[in-house]
Protein backbone atom coordinates (compact mmCIF):
# COMPACT_ATOMS: atom_id res chain seq x y z
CA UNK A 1 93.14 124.33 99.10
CA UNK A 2 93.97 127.37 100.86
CA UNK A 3 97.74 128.49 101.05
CA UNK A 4 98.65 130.56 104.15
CA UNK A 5 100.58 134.03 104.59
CA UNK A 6 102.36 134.70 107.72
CA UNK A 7 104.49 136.86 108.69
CA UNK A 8 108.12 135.72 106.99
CA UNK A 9 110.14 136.57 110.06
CA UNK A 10 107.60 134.03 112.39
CA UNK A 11 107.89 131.61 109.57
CA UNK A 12 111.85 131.66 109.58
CA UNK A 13 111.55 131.24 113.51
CA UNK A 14 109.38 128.05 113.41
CA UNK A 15 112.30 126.71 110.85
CA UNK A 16 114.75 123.81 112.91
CA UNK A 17 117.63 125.50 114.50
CA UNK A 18 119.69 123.74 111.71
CA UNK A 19 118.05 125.55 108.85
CA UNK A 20 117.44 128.69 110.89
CA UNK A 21 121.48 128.81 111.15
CA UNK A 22 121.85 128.16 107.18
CA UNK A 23 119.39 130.88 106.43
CA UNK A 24 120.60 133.47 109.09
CA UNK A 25 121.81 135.83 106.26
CA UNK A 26 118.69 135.88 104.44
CA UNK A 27 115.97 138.34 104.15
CA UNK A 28 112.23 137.16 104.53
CA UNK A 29 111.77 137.45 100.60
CA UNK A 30 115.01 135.47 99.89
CA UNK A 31 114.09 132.79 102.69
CA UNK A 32 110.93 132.29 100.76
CA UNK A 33 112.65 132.16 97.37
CA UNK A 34 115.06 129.83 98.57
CA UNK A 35 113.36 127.07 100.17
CA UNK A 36 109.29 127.86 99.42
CA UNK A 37 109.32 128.73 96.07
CA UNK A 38 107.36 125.86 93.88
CA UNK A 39 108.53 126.36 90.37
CA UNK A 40 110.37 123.36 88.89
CA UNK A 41 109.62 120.17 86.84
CA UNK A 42 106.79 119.03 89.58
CA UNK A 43 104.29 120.83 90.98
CA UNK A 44 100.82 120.30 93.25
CA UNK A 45 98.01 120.86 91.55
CA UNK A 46 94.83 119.47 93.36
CA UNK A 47 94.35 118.93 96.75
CA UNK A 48 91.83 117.51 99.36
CA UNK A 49 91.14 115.50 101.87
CA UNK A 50 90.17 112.15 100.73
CA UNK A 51 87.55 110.93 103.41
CA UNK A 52 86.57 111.72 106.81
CA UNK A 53 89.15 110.42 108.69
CA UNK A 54 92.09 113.30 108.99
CA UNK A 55 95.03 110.78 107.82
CA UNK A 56 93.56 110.26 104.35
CA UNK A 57 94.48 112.71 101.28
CA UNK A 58 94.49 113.27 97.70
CA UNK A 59 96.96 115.10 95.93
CA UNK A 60 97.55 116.04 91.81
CA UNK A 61 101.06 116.05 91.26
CA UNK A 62 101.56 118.06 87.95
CA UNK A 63 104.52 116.41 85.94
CA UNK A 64 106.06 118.15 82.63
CA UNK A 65 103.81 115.52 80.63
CA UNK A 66 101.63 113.60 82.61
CA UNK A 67 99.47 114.43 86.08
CA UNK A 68 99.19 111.96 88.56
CA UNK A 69 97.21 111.49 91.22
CA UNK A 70 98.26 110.18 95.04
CA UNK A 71 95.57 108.52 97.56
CA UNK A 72 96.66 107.87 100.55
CA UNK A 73 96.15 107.21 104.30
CA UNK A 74 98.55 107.97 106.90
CA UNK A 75 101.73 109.49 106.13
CA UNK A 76 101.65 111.68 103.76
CA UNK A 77 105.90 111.21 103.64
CA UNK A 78 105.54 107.80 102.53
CA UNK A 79 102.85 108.63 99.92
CA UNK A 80 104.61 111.45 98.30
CA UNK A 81 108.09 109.05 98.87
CA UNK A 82 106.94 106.39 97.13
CA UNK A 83 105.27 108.37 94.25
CA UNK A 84 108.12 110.70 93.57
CA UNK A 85 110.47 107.38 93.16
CA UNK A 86 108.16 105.61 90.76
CA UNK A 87 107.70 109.48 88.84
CA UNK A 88 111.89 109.18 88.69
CA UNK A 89 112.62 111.11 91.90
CA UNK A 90 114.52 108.90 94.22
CA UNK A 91 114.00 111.33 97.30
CA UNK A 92 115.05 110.45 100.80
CA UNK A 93 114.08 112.96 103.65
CA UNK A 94 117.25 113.56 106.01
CA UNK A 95 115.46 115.62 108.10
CA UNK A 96 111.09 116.90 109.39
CA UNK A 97 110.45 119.94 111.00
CA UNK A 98 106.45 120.79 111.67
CA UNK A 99 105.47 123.58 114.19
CA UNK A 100 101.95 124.56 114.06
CA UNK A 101 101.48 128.62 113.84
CA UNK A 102 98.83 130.72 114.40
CA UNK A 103 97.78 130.39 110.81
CA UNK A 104 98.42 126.92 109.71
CA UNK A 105 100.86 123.95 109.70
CA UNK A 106 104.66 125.11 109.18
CA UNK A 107 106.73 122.16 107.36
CA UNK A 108 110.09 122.08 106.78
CA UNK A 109 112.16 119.09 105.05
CA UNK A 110 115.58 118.42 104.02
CA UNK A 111 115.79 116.07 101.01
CA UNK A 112 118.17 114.27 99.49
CA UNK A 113 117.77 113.33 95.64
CA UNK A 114 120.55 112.15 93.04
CA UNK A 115 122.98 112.66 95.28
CA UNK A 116 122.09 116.55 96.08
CA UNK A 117 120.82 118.14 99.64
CA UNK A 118 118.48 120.76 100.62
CA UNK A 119 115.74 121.98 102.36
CA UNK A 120 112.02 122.83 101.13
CA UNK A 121 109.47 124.40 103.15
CA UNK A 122 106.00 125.26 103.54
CA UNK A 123 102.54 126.82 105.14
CA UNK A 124 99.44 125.50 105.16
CA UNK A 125 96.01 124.46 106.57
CA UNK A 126 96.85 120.71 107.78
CA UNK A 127 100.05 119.17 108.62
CA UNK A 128 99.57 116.69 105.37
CA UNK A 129 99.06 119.16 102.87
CA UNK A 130 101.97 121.43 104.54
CA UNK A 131 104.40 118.28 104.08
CA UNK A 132 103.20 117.41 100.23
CA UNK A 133 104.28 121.24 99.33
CA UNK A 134 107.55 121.05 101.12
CA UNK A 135 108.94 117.90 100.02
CA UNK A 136 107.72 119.65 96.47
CA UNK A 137 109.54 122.43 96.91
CA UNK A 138 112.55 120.23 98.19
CA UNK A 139 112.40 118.31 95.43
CA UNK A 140 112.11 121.27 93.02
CA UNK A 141 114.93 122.74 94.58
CA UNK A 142 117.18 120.22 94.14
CA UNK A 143 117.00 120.21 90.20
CA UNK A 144 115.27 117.42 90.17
């Protein structure tokens, strides 16, 4: 698993013009905190790529008592969807955003989850991986 740095200010600009607008305000550090940051009751702990074809993925989701793991093939949306409901976290995402950079896959999501909204964002190598860590951070971000 390799997480990538960019610069924060071509991050921000590969953001939807929706979230760019919300953010305008923010500084590159605060940005990050906001809507990247990945503390909170669920975190990613292992990742891979679960077979040769590109669709297919496994991912450790650290829970406050438990890990579990997700295997899936194709869309790594309705993986992490459908694990995150039967984990307790009835997330719905509004709205995907995915620009690839010149370092990686940019992802950003806004979730919905008990009734709360926000966005969650995140960089990384493949556009699967990059999704898993922004609903994650979405997720976290809401309180979940």
């Amino acid at each position: 698993m390799t997480i990538l740095t960019l610069d924060p200010n071509m991050f921000i600009a590969a953001a939807p013009k929706a979230l760019r607008a919300e953010c305008a305000h923010l500084t590159p550090a605060q940005f990050h905190h906001r809507y990247c940051e990945h503390s909170g009751p669920i975190r990613v702990g292992d990742w891979s790529p679960a077979g040769n074809r590109s669709a297919e993925f496994t991912a450790t989701l650290e829970f406050a008592d438990h890990l579990r793991t997700v295997i899936a093939t194709g869309s790594p949306v309705a993986a992490m969807t459908s694990a995150l409901y039967d984990e307790g976290y009835p997330v719905e995402i509004l709205q995907f955003h995915q620009r690839r950079t010149a370092v990686g896959t940019a992802t950003f999501v806004q979730c919905e989850c008990n009734g709360r909204r926000g966005w969650g964002a995140a960089l990384a190598d493949d556009g699967a991986e990059s999704t898993v860590r922004a609903m994650i951070a979405g997720v976290n971000k809401l309180g979940a």
